[in-house]
Structures are given as C-alpha cells and as structure tokens.
Protein backbone atom coordinates (compact mmCIF):
# COMPACT_ATOMS: atom_id res chain seq x y z
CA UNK A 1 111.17 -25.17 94.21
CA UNK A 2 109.19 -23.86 91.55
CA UNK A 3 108.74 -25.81 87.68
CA UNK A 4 107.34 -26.24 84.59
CA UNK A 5 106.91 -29.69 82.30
CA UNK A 6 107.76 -28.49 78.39
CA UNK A 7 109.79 -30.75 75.49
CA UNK A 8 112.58 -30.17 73.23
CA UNK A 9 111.82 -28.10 70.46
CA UNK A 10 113.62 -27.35 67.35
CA UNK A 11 117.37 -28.04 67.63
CA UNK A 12 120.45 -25.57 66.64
CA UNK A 13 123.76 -26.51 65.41
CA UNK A 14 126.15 -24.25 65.49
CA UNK A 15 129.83 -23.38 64.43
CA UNK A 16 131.40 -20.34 65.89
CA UNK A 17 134.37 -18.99 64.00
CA UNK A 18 137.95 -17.14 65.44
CA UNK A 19 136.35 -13.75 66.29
CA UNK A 20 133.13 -14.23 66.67
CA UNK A 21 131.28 -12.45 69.69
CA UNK A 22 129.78 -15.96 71.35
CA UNK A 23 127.01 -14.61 73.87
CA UNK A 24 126.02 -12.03 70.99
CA UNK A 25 125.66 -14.62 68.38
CA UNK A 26 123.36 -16.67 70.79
CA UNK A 27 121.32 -13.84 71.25
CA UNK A 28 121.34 -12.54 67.94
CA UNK A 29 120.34 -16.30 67.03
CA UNK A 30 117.55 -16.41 69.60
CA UNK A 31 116.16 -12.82 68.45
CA UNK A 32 116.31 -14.42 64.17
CA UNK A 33 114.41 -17.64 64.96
CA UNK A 34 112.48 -16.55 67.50
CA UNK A 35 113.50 -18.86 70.46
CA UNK A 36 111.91 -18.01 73.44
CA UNK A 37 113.68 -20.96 76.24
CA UNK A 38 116.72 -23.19 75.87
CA UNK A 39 119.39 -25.27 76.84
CA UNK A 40 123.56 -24.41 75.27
CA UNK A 41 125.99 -26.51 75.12
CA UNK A 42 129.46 -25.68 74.12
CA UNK A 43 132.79 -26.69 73.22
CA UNK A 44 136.13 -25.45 71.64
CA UNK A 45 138.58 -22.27 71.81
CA UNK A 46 137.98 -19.44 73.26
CA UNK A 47 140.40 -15.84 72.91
CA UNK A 48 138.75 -13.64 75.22
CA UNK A 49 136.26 -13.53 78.32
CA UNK A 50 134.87 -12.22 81.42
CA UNK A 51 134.30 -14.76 83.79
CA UNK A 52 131.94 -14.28 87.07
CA UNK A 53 133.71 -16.84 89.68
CA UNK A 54 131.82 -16.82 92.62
CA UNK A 55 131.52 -14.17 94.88
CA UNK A 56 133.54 -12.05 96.94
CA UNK A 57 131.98 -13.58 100.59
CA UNK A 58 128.82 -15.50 100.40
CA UNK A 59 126.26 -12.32 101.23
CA UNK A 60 123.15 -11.12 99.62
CA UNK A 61 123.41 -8.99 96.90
CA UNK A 62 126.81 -10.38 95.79
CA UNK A 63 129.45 -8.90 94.82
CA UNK A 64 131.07 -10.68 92.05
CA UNK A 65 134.52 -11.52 91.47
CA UNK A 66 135.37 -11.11 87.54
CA UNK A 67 138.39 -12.91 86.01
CA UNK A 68 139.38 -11.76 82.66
CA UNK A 69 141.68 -13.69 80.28
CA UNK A 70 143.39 -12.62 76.42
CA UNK A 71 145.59 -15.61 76.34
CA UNK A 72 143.67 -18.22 74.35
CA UNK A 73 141.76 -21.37 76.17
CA UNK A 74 140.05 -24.58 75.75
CA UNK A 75 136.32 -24.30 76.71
CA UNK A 76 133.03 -26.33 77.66
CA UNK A 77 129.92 -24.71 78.68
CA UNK A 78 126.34 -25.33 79.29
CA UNK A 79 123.48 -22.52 79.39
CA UNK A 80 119.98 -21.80 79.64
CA UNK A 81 118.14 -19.08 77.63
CA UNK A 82 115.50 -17.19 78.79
CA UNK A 83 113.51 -13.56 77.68
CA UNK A 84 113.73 -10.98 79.73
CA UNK A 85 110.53 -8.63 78.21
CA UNK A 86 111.70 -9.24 74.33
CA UNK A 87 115.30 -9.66 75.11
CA UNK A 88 117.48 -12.88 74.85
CA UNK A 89 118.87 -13.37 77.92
CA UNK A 90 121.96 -15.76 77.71
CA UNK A 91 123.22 -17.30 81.21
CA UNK A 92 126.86 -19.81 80.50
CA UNK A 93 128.36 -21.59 82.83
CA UNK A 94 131.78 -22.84 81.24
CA UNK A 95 134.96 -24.96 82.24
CA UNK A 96 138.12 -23.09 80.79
CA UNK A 97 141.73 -23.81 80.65
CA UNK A 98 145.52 -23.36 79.64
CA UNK A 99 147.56 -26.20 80.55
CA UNK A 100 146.99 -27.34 84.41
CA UNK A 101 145.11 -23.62 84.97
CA UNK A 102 141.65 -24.26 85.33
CA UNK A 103 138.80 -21.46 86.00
CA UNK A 104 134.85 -22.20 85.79
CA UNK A 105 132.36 -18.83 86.20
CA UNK A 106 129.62 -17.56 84.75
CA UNK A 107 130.79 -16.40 81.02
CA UNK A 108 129.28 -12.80 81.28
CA UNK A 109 130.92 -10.43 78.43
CA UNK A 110 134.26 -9.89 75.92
CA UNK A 111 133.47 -13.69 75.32
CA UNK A 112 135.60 -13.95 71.52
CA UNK A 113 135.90 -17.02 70.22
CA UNK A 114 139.57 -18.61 69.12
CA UNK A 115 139.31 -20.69 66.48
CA UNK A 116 136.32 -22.46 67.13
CA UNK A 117 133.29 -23.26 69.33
CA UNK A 118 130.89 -25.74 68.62
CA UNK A 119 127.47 -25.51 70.26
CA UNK A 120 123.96 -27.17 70.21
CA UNK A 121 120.90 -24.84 71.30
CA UNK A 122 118.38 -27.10 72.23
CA UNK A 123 114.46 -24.93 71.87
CA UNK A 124 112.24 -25.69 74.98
CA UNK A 125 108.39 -26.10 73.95
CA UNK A 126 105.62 -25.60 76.28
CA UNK A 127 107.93 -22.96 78.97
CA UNK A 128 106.41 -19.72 79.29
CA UNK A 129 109.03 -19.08 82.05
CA UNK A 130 111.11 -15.65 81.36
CA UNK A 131 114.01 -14.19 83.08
CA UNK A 132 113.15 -11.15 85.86
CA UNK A 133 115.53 -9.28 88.35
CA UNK A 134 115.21 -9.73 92.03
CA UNK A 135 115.07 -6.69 93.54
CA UNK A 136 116.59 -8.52 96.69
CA UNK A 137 120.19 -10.66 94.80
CA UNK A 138 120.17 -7.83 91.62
CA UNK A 139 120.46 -11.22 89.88
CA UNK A 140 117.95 -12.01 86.60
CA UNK A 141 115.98 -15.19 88.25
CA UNK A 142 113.25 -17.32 86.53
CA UNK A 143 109.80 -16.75 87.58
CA UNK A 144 106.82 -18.83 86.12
C-alpha cells in the first residue's frame, strides 16, 4: 500500500440537467477551476451509460465486460479524480437501477443524464498523486 495525507479543499455543488454529458461535465469542471484531485459523489436519473462490470475471468490485463442501457435509471455513484499529464481523469463507480434490476460498474462513457443528477466534488489539498497506465493491467493506476 502506497499513500498520501492531504485535506479537503474547495467544495463543488453541482446540478446536472436531462441531457447533460455527466463524466464530460466533471472534466470540463475540473479543467475551468483547475482541480487537480477529488472525491464525486452522485445521485439522481440517469438516460444513458456504459457500464464496466467486472471482468470477463479474473486474469491480468482484463478484459472488460460492458453493459449498456437507453432505458432510463435511478443512480448513486462515488469517484475519485485524478490528472493524467493535464487531463482530468474521471473514475465512477455507480449503483443503477429499474425496478428490482440492479447493475453496479465502473461508469466509463455515453453517461447522459435523465432528468437530474446531483453531485458534490469534494477538492483534495496537499495530493500531488496523478493517474498513470500500467503497462502490465492497461488500467490508469495512481502513482505518488
């Protein structure tokens, strides 16, 4: 295990509206105020997404299984934020559902919002940790 000690920073409120491109919007956010590590939070409707949910078999690199939905759920997420060179780098976990279907991934792309999402990006102070592919997973990993 590997850390760093930092505090919260500034703190983000945000309302996402129907339509609204939610892992842009975080980054575009990110790039504006110039946050460079974070924590998201999430909650509300979303229309569209592609949704890492686990892997095909549990081997190194993986090779992920995507589930894509157009039908409308309920959402709650939680994130980190990290640069990768000068680049927002957005990794959301979420909880999403229609009636008694449930799926929970990694929120990767198409992510539209329906209606609304409400989220809270909490700044991190003091983290000069970034986000940097492993050659070895293909995955974007911290490194201090």
């Amino acid at each position: 295990m590997r850390y760093q000690e930092g505090t919260y920073g500034r703190i983000f409120l945000l309302r996402f509206d129907d339509g609204d491109d939610l892992l842009e919007e975080i980054r575009s956010l990110a790039a504006r105020e110039n946050v460079r590590a974070a924590t998201v939070t999430l909650l509300g409707g979303m229309r569209t997404a592609s949704v890492v949910s686990g892997p095909r078999e549990a081997v190194v690199p993986p090779d992920p299984m995507w589930i894509s939905f157009s039908d409308g759920r309920e959402v709650i997420g939680f994130g980190t934020l990290f640069r990768t060179g000068e680049e927002p780098v957005v990794h959301l976990h979420g909880a999403i559902g229609r009636g008694s279907d449930a799926l929970v991934g990694c929120i990767r792309k198409d992510a539209m919002v329906y209606l609304v999402i409400e989220a809270v990006v909490a700044e991190m102070t003091g983290i000069t940790a970034r986000k940097v592919r492993d050659g070895k997973t293909g995955l974007f990993r911290l490194e201090f």
